[in-house]
N, C-alpha and C. Protein backbone atom coordinates (compact mmCIF):
# COMPACT_ATOMS: atom_id res chain seq x y z
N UNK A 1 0.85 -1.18 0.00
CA UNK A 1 0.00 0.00 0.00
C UNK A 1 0.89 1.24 0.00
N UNK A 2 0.49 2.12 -0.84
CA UNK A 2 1.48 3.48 -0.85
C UNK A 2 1.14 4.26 0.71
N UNK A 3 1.86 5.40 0.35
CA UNK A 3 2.08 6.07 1.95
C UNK A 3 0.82 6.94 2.29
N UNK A 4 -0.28 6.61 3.16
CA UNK A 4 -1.31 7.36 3.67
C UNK A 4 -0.61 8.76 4.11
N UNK A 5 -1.62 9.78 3.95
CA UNK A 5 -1.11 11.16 4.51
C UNK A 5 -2.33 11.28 5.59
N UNK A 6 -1.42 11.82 6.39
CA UNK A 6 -3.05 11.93 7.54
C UNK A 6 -2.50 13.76 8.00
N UNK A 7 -2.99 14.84 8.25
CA UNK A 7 -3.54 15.74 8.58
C UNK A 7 -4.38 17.08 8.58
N UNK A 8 -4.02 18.24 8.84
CA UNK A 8 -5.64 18.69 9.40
C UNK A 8 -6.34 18.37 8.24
N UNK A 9 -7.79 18.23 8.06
CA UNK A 9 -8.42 18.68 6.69
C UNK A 9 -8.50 20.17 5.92
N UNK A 10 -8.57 20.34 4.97
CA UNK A 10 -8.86 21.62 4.22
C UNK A 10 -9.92 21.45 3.48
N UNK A 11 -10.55 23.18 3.71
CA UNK A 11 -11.60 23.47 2.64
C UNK A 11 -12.06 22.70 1.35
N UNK A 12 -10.96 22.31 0.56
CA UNK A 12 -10.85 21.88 -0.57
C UNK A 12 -10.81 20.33 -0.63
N UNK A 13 -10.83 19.55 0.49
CA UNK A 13 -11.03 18.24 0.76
C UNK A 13 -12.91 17.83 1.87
N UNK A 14 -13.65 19.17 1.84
CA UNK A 14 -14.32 19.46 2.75
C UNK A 14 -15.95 18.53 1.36
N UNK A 15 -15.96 18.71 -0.23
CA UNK A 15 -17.14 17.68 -0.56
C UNK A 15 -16.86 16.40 -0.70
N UNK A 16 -15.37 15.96 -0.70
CA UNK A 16 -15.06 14.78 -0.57
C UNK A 16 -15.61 13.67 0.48
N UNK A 17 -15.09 14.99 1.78
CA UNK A 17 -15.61 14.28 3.11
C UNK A 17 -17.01 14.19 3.10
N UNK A 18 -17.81 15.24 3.09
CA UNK A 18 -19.02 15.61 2.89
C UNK A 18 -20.30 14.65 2.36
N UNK A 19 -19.31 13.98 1.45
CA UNK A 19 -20.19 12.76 0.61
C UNK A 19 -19.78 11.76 0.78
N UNK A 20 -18.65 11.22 2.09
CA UNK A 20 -18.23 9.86 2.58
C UNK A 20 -19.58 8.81 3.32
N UNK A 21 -19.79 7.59 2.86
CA UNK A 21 -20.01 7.06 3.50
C UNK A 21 -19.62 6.22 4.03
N UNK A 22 -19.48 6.51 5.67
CA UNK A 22 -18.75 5.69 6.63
C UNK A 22 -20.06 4.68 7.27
N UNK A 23 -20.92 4.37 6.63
CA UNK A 23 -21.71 2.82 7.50
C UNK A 23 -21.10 1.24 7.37
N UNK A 24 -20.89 0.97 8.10
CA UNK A 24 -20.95 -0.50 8.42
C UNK A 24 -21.87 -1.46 8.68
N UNK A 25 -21.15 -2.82 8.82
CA UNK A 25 -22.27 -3.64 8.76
C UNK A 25 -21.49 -4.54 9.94
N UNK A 26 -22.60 -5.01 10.90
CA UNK A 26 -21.98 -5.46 12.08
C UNK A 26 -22.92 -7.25 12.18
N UNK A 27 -22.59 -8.20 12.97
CA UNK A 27 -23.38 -9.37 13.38
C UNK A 27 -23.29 -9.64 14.59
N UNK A 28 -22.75 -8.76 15.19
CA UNK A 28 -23.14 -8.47 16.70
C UNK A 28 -23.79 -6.95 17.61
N UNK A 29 -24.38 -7.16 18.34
CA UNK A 29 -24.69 -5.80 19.64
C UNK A 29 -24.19 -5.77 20.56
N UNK A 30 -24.20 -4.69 20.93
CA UNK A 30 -23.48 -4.95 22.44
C UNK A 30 -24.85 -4.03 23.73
N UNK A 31 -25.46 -5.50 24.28
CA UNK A 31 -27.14 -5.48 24.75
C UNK A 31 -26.17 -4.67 26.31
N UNK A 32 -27.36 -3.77 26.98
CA UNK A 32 -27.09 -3.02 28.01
C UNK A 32 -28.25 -4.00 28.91
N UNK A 33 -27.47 -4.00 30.06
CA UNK A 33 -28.88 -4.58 31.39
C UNK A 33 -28.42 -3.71 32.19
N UNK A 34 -29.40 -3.43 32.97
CA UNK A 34 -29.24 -2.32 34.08
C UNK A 34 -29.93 -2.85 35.04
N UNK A 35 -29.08 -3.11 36.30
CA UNK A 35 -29.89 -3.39 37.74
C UNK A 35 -29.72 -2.49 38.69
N UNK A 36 -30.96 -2.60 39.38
CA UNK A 36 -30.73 -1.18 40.48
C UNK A 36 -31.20 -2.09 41.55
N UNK A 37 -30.74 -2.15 42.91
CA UNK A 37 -30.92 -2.36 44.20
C UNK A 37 -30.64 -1.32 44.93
N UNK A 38 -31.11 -2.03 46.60
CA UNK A 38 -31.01 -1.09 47.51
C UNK A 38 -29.45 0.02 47.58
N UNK A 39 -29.10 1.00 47.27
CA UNK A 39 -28.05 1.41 47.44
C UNK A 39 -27.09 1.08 46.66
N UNK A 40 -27.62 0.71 45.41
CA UNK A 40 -26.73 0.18 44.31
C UNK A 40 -27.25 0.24 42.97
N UNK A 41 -26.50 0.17 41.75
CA UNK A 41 -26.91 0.75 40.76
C UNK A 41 -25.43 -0.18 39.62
N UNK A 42 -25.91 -1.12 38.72
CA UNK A 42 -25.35 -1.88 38.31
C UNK A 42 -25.53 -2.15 36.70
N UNK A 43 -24.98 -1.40 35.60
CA UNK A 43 -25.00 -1.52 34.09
C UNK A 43 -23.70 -2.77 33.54
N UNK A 44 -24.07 -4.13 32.45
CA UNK A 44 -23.53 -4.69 32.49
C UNK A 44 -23.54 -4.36 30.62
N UNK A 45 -22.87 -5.32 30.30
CA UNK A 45 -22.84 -5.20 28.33
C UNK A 45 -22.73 -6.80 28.53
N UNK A 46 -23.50 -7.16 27.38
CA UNK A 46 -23.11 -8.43 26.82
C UNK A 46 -23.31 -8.64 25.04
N UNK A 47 -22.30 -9.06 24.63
CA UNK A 47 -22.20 -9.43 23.12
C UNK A 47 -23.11 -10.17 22.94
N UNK A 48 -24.09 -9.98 22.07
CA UNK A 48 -24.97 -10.46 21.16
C UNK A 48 -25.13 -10.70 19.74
N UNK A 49 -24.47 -11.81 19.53
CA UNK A 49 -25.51 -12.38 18.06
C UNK A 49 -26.54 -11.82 17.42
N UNK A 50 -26.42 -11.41 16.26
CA UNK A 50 -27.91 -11.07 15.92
C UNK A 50 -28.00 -12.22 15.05
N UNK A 51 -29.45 -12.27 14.29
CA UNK A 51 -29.96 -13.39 13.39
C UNK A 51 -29.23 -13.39 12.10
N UNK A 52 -29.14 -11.88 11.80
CA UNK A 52 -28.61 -11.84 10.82
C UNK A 52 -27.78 -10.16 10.48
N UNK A 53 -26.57 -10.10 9.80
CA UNK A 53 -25.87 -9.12 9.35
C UNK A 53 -26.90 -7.81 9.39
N UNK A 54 -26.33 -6.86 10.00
CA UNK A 54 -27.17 -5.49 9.60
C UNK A 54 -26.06 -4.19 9.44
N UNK A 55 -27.11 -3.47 8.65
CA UNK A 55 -26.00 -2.44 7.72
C UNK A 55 -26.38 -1.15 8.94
N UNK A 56 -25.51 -0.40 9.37
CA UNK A 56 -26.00 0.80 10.35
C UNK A 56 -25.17 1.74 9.65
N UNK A 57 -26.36 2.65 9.36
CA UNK A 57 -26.10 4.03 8.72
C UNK A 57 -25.52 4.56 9.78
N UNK A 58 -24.44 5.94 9.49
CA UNK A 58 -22.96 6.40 9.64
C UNK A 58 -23.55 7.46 10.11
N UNK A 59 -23.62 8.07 11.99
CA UNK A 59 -24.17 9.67 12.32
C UNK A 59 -23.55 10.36 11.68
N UNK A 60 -23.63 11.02 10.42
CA UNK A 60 -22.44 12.52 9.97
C UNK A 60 -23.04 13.06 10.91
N UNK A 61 -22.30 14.52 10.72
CA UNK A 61 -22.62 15.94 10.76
C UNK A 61 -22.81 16.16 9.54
N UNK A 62 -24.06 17.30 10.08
CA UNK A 62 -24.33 18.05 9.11
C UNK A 62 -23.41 18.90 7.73
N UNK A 63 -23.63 19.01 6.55
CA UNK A 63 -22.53 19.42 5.54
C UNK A 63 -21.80 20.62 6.55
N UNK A 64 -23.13 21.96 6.94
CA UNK A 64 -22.42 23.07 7.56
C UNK A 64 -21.66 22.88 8.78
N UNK A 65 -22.31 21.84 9.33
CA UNK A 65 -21.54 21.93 10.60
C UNK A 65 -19.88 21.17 10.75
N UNK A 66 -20.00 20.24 9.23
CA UNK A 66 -18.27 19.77 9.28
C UNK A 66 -17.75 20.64 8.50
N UNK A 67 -18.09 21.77 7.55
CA UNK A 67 -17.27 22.73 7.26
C UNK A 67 -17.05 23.37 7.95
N UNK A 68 -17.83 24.19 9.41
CA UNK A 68 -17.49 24.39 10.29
C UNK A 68 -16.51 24.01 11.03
N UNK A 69 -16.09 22.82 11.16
CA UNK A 69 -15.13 22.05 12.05
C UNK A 69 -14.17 22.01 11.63
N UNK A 70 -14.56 22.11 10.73
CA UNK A 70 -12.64 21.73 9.59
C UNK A 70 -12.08 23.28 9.37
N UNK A 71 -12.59 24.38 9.49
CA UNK A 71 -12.63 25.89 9.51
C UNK A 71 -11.94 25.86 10.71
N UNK A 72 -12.23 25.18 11.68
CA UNK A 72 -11.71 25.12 13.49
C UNK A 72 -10.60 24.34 13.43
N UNK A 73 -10.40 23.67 12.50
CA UNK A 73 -8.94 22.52 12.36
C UNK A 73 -9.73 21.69 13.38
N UNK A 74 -10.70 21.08 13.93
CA UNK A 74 -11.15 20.20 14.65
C UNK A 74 -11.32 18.61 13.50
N UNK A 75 -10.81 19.05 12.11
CA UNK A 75 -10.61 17.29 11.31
C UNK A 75 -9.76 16.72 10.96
N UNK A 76 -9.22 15.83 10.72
CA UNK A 76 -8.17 15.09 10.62
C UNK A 76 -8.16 14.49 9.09
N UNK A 77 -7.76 14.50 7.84
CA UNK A 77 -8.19 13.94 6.65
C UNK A 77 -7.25 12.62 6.58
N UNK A 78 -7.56 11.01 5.94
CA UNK A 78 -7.05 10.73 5.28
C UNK A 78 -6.23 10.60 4.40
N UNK A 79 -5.72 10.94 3.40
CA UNK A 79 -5.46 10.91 2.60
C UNK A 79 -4.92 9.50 1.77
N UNK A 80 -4.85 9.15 0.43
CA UNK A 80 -4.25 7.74 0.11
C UNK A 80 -4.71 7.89 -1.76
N UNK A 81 -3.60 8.01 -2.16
CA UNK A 81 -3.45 8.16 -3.64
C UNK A 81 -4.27 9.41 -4.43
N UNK A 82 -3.57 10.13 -3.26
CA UNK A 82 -4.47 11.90 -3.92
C UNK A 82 -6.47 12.04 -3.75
N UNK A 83 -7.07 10.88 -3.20
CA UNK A 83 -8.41 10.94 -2.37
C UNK A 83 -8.29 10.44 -0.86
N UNK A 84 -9.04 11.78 -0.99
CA UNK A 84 -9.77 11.32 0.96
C UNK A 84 -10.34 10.01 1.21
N UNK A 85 -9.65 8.99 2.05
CA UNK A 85 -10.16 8.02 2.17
C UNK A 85 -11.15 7.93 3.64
N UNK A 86 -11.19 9.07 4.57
CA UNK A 86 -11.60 8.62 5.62
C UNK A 86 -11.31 10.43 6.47
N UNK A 87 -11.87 9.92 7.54
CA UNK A 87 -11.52 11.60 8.44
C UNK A 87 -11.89 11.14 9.75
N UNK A 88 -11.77 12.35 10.63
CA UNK A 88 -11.46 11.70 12.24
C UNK A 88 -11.86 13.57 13.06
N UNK A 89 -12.93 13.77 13.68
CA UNK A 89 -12.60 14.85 14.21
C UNK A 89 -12.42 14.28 15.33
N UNK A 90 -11.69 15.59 16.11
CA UNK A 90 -10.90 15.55 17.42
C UNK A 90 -11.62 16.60 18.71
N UNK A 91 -11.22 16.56 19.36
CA UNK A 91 -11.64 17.67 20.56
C UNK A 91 -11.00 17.25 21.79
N UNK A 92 -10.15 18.55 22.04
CA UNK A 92 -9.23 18.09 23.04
C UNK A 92 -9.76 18.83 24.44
N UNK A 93 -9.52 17.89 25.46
CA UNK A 93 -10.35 18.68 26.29
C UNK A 93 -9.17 18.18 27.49
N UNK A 94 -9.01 19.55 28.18
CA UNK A 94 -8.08 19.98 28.77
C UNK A 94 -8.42 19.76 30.06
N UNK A 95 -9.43 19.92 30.59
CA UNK A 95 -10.22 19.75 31.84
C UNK A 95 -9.44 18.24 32.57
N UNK A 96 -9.26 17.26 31.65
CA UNK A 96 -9.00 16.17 31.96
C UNK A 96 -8.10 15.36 31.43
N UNK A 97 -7.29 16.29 30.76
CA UNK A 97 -6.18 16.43 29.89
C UNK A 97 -5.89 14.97 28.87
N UNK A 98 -6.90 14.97 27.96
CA UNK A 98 -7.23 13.76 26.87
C UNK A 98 -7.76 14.34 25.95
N UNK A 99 -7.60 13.53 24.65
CA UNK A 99 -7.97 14.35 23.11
C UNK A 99 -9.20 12.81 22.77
N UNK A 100 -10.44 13.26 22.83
CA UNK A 100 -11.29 12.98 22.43
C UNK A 100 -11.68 12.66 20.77
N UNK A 101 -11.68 10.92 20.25
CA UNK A 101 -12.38 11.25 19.05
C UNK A 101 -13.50 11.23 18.92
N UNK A 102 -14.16 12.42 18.61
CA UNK A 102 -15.37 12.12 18.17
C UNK A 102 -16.06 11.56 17.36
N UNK A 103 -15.63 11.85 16.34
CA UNK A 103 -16.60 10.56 15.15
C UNK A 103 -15.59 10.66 13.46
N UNK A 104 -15.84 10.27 13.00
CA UNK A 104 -15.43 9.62 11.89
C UNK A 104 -14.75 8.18 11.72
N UNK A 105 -13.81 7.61 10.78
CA UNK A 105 -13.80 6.32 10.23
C UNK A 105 -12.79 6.48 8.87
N UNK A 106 -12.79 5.27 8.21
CA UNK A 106 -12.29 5.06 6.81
C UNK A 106 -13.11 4.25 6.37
N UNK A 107 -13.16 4.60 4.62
CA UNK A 107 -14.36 4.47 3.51
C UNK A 107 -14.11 2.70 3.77
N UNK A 108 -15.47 1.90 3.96
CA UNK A 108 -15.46 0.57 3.85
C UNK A 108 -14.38 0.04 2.52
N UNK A 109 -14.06 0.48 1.54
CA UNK A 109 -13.48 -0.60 0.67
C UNK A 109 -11.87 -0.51 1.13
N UNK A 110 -11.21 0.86 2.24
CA UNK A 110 -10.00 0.55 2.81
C UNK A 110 -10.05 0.46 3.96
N UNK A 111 -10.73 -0.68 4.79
CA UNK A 111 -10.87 -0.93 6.08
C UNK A 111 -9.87 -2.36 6.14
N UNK A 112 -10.00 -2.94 6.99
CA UNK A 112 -8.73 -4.07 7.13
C UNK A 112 -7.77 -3.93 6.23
N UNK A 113 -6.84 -3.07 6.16
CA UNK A 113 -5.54 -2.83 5.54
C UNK A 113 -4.75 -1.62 6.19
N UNK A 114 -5.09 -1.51 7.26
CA UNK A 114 -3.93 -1.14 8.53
C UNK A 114 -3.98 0.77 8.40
N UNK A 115 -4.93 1.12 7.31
CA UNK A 115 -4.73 2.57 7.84
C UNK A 115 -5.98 3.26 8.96
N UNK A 116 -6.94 2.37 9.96
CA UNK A 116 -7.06 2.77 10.56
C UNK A 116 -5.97 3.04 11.88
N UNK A 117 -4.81 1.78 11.96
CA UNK A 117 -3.75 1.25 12.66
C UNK A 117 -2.83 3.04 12.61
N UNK A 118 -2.70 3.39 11.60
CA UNK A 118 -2.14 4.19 10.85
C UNK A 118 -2.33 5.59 11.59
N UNK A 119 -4.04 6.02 11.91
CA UNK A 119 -4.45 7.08 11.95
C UNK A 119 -4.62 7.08 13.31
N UNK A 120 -4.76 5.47 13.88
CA UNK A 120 -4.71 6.34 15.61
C UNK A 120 -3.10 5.94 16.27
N UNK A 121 -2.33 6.07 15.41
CA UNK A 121 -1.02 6.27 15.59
C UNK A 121 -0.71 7.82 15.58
N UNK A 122 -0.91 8.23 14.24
CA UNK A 122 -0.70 9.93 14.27
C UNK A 122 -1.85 10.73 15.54
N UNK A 123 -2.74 10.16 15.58
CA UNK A 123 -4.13 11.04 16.79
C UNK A 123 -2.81 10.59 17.95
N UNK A 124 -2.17 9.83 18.56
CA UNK A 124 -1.45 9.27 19.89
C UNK A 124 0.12 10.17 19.41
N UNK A 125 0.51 10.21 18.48
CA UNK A 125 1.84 11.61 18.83
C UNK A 125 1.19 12.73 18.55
N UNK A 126 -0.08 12.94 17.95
CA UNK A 126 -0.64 14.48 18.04
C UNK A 126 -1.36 15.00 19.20
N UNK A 127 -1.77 13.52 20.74
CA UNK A 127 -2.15 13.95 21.54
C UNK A 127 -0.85 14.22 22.69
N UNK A 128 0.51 13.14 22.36
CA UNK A 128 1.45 12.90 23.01
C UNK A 128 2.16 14.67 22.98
N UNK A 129 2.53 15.18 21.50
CA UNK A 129 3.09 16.76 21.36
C UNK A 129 2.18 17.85 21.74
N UNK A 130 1.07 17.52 22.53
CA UNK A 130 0.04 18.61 23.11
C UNK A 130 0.26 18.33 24.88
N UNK A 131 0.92 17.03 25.37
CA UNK A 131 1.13 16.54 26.65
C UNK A 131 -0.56 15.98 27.34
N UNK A 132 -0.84 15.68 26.50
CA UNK A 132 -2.10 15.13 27.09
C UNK A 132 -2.17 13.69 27.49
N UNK A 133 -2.66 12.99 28.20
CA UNK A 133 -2.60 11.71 28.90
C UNK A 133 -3.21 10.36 28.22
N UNK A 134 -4.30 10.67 27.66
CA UNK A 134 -5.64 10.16 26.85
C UNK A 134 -5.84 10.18 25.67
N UNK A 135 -6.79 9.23 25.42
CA UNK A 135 -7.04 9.69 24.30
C UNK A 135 -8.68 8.49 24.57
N UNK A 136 -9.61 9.18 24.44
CA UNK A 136 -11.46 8.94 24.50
C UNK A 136 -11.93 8.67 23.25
N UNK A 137 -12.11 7.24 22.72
CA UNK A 137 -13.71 7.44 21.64
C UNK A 137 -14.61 6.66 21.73
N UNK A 138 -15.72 7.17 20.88
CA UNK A 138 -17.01 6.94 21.21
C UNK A 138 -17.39 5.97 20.30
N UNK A 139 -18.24 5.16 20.46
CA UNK A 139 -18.71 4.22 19.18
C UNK A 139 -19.86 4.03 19.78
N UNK A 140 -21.09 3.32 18.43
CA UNK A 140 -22.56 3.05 18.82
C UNK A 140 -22.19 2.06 19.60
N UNK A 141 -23.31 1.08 20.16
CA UNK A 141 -23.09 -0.16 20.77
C UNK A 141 -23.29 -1.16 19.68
N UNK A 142 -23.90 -0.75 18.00
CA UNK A 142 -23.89 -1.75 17.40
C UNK A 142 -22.97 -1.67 16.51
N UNK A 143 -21.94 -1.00 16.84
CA UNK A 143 -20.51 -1.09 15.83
C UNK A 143 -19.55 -2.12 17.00
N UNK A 144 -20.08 -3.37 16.35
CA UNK A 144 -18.65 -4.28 16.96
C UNK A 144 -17.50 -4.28 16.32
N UNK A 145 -17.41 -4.07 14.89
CA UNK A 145 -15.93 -3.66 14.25
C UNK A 145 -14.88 -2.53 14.90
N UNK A 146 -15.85 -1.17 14.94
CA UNK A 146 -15.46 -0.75 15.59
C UNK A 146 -14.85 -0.94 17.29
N UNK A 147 -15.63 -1.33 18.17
CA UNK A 147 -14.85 -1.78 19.35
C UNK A 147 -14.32 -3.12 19.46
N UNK A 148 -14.37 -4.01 18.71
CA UNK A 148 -12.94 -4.86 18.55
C UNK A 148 -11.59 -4.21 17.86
N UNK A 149 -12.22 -3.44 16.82
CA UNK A 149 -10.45 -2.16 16.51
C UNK A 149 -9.85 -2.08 17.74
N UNK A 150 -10.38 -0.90 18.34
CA UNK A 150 -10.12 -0.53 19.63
C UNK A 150 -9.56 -1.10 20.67
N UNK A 151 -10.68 -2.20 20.89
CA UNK A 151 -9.96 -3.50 22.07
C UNK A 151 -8.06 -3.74 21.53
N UNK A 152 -8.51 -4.26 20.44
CA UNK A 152 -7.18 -5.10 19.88
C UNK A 152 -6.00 -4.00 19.84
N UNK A 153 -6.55 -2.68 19.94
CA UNK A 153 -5.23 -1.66 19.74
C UNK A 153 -5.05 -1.07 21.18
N UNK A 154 -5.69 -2.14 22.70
CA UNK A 154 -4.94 -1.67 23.94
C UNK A 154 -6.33 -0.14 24.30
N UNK A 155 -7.56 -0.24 23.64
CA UNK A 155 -8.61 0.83 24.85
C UNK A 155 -9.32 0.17 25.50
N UNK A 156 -9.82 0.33 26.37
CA UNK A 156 -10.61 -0.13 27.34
C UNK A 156 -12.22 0.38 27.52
N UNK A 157 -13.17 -0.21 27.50
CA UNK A 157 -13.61 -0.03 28.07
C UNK A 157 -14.25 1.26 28.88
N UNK A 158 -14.65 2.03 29.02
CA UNK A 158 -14.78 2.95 30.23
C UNK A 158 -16.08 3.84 30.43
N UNK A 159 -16.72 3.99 29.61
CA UNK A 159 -18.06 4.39 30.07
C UNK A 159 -19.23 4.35 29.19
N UNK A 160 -20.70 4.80 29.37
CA UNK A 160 -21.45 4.57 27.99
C UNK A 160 -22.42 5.89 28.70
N UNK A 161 -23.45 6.19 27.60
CA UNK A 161 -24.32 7.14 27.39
C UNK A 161 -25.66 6.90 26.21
N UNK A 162 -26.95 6.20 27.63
CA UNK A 162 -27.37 6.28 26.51
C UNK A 162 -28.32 7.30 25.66
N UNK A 163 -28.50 7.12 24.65
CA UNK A 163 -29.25 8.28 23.72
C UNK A 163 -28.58 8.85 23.25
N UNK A 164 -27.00 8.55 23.10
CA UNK A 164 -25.93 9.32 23.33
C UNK A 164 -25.71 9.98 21.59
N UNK A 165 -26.51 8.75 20.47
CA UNK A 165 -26.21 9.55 18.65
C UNK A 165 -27.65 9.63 18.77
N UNK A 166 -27.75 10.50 17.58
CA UNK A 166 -29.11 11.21 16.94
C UNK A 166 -29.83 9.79 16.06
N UNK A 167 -29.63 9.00 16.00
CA UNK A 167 -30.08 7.51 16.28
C UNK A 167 -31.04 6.89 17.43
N UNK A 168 -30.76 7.74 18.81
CA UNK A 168 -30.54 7.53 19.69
C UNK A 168 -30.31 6.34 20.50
N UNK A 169 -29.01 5.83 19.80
CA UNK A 169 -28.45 4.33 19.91
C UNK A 169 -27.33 4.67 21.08
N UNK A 170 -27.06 3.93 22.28
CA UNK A 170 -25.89 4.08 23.15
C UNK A 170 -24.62 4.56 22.84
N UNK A 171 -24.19 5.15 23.18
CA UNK A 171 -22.63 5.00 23.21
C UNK A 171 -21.56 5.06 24.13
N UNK A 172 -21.22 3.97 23.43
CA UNK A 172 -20.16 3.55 24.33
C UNK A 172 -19.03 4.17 24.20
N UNK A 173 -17.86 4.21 25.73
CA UNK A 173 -16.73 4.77 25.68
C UNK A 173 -15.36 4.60 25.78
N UNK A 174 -14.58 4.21 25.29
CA UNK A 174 -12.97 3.40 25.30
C UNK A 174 -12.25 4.50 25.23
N UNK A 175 -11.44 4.25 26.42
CA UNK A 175 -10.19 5.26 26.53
C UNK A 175 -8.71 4.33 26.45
N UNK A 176 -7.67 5.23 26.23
CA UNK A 176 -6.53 4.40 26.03
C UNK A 176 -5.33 5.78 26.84
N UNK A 177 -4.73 4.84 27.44
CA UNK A 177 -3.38 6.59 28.17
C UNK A 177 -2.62 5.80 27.54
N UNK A 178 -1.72 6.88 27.37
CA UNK A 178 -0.62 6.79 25.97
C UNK A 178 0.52 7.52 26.25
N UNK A 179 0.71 7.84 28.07
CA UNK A 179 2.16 8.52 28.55
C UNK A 179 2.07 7.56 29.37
């Protein structure tokens, strides 16, 4: 594979992104149970089987609101043989000194071929040259591709929210420290 370019996005890479579709297709969920007792309060996950393969449409942002973002340098572009293959916004939040991804991906036909491997390599020295500790992302609960990536690249686990996409499908939270 030739050499991926990964940073900020520009204007001029902004209908590329614009018209990406990042949906997947998953054959598992990840089911929420919630128990509450006396003085206690207990959310578990368990992997679920579904019957069959399902395709889950991709939360964008809105066209204005990721030209907006990318105006803020809050995107990260792909790049891979002169097209945008994928994007990543960021938000670094200082409060708790970790760089948050918020949402994006790479285009399904360059997925298993190591440039997601690629891109949260550059997000981990672009959070490492800011001195931040973390690094937070979010995924639905029915993107198991997505949080087996994750697992297998050392995040954990760490919190969920639900109602959390305009889906209003859970989301879940994996963090990874990286000092």
């Amino acid at each position: 594979m030739a050499e991926i370019e990964i940073g900020a996005a520009t204007l001029d890479e902004f209908p590329q992104i614009a018209k990406m579709d990042l949906s997947f297709e998953s054959e598992y969920v990840w089911k929420t149970q919630m128990l509450e007792g006396l003085g206690s309060f207990e959310a578990s996950f368990q992997r679920i089987r579904l019957p069959k393969t399902i395709r889950v449409s991709f939360q964008a942002y809105s066209t204005a609101n990721m030209e907006a973002l990318i105006r803020q340098h809050q995107v990260l572009s792909v790049r891979y043989e002169d097209k945008v293959i994928g994007y990543l916004r960021l938000e670094q939040d200082e409060t708790v000194n970790r760089l948050v991804l918020k949402t994006g991906g790479v285009m399904p036909e360059y997925r298993n071929k190591g440039v997601g491997t690629v891109l949260l390599e550059r997000v981990s020295e672009i959070a490492r040259s800011n001195n931040l500790r973390s690094l937070v992302c979010m995924v639905q609960a029915k993107n198991d591709p997505a949080i087996h990536f994750l697992m297998a690249r050392g995040f954990v686990f760490c919190g969920y929210q639900e109602f959390f996409f305009r889906n209003m499908e859970i989301g879940l939270f994996f963090s990874k420290n990286i000092r």
